[in-house]
C-alpha atoms as a PDB file:
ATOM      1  CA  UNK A   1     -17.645 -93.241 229.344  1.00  0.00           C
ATOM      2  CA  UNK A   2     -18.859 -96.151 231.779  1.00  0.00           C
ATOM      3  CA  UNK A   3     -15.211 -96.695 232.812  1.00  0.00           C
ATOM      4  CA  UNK A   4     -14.257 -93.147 233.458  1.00  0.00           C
ATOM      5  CA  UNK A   5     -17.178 -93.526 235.925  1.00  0.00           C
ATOM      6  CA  UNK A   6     -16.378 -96.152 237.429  1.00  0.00           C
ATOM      7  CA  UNK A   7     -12.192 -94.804 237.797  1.00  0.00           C
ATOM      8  CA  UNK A   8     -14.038 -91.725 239.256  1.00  0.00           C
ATOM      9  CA  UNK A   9     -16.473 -93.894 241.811  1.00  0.00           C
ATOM     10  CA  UNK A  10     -13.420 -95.484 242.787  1.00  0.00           C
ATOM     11  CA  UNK A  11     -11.387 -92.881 242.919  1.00  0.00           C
ATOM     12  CA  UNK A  12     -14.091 -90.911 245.422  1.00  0.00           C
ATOM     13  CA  UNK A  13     -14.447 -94.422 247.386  1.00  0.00           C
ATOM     14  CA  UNK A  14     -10.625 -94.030 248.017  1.00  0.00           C
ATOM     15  CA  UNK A  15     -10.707 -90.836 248.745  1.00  0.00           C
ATOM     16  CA  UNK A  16     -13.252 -91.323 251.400  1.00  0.00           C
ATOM     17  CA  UNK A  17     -11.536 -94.324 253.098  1.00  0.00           C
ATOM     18  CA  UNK A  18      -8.364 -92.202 253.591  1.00  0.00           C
ATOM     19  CA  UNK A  19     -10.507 -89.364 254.820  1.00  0.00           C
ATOM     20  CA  UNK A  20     -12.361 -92.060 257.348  1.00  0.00           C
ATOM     21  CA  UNK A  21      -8.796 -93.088 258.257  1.00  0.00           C
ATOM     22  CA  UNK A  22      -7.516 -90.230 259.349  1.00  0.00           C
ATOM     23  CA  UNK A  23     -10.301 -88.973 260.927  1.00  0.00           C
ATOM     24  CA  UNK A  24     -10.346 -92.303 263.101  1.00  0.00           C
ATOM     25  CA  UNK A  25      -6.562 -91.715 263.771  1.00  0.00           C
ATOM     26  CA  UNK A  26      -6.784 -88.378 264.875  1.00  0.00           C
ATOM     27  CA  UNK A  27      -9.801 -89.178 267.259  1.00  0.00           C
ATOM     28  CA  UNK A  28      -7.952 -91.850 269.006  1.00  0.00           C
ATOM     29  CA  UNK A  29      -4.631 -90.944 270.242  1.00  0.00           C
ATOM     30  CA  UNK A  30      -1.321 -88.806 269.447  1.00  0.00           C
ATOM     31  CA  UNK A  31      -0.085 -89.272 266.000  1.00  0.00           C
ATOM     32  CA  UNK A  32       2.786 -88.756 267.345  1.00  0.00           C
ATOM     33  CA  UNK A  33       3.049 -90.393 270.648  1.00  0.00           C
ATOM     34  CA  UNK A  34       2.426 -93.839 268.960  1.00  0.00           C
ATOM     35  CA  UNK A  35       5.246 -93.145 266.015  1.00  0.00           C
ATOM     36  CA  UNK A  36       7.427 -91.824 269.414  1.00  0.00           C
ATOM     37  CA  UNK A  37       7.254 -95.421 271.385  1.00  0.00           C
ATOM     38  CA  UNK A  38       7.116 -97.721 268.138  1.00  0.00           C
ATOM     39  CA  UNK A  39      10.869 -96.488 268.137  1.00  0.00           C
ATOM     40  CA  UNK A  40      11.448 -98.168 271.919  1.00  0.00           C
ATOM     41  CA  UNK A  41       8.325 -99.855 272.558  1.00  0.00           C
ATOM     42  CA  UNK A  42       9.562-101.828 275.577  1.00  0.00           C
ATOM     43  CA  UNK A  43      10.360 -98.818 277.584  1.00  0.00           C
ATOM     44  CA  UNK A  44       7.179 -97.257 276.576  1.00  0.00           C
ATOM     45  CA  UNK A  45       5.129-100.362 277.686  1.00  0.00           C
ATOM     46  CA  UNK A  46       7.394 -99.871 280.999  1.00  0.00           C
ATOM     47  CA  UNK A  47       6.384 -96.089 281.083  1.00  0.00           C
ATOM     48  CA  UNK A  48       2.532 -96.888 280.086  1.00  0.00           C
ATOM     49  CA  UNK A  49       2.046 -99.913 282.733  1.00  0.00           C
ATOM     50  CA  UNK A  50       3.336 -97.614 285.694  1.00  0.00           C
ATOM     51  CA  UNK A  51      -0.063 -94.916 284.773  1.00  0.00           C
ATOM     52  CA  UNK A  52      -3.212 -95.294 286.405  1.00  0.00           C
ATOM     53  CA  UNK A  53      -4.520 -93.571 283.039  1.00  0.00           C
ATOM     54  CA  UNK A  54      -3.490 -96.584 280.963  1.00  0.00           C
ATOM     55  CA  UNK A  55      -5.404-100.508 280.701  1.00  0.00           C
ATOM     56  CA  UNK A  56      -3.214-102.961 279.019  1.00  0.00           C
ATOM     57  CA  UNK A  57      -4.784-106.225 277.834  1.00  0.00           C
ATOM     58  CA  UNK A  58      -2.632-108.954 277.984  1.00  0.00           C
ATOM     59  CA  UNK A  59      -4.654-111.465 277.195  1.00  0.00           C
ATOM     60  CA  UNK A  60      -8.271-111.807 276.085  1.00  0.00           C
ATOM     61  CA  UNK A  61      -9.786-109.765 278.934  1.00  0.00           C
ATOM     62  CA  UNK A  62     -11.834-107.004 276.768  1.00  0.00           C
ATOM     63  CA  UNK A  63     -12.318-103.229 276.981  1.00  0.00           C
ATOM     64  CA  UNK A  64     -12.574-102.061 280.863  1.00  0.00           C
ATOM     65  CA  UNK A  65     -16.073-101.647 281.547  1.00  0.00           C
ATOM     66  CA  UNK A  66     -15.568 -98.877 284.557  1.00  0.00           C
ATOM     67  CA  UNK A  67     -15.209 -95.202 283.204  1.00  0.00           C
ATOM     68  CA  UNK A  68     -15.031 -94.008 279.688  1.00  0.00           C
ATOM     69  CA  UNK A  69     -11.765 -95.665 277.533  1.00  0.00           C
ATOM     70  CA  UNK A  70     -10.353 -94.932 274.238  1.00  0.00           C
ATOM     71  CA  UNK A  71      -9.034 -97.357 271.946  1.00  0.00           C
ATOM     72  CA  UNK A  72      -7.796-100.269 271.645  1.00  0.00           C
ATOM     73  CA  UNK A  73      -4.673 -98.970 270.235  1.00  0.00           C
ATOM     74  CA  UNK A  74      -2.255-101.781 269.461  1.00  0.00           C
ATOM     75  CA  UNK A  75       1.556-101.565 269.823  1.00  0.00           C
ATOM     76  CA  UNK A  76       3.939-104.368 268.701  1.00  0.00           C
ATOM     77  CA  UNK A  77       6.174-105.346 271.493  1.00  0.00           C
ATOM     78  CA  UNK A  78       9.048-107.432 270.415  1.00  0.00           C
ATOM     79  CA  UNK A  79      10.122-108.714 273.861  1.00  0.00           C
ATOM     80  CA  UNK A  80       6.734-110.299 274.122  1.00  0.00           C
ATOM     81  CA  UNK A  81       6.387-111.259 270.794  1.00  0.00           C
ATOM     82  CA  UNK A  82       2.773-109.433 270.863  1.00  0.00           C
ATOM     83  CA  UNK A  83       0.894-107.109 269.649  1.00  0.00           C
ATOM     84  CA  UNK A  84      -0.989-105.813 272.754  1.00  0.00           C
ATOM     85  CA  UNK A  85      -4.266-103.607 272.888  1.00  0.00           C
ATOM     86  CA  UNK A  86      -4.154-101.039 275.465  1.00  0.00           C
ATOM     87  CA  UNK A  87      -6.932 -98.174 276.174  1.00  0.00           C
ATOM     88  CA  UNK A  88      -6.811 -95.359 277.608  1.00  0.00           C
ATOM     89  CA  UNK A  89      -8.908 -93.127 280.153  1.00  0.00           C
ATOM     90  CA  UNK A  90     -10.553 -90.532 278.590  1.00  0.00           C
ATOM     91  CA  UNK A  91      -9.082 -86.608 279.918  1.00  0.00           C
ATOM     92  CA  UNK A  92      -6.514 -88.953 281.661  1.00  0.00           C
ATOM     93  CA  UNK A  93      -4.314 -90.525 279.359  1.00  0.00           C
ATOM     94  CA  UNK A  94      -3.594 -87.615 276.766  1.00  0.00           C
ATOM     95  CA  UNK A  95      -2.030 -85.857 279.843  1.00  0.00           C
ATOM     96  CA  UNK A  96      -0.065 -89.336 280.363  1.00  0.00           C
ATOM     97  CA  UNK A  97       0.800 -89.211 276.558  1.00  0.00           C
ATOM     98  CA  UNK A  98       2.664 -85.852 276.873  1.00  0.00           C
ATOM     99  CA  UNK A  99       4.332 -86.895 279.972  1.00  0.00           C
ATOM    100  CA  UNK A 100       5.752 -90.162 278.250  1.00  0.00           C
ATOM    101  CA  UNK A 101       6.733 -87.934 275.185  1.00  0.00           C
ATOM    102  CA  UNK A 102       8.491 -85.536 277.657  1.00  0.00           C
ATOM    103  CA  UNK A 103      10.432 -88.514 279.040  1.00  0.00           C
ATOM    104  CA  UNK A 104      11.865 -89.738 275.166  1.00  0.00           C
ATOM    105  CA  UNK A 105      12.679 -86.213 274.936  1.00  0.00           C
ATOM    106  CA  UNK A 106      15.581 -86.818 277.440  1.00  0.00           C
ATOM    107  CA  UNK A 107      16.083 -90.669 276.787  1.00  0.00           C
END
């Protein structure tokens, strides 16, 4: 009985992290944008730096501190050899993401 408890506590712990997940996924960016330019992430980073709606940190700068941001979100970049964080403006960049999804469409 105390082990079929503890499978069940673990169980609902699981359960719980996946539902966190998710929920933290869907609140920060496309699901589908990010899957879109992990398939060509050099033109996307190309795409990205040319927005006004988009802050990439090369380095160790930190979060912008003007106006409201969401992420970091992190795409690997194999021409840089990086993993870069990049936010974006909140009610700016989700236009951005559907422009940049618009643009694979006819890549």
């Amino acid at each position: 009985m105390i082990h079929f408890l503890r499978i069940m506590k673990i169980i609902f712990i699981i359960l719980i992290l996946i539902i966190v997940w998710i929920y933290i996924i869907n609140r920060h960016g496309n699901l589908k944008f990010w899957k879109k330019i992990s398939k060509n992430p050099e033109f996307a980073l190309k795409l990205i730096s040319e927005s006004n709606s988009w802050y990439i940190d090369y380095g160790k700068l930190g979060k912008p501190i003007d106006g409201k941001w969401d992420g970091p979100f992190f795409p690997r970049i194999p021409s840089l050899n990086a993993t870069l964080k990049i936010y974006g403006k909140v009610g700016e960049y989700e236009k951005s993401q559907e422009e940049i999804l618009s643009i694979f469409e006819y890549k």
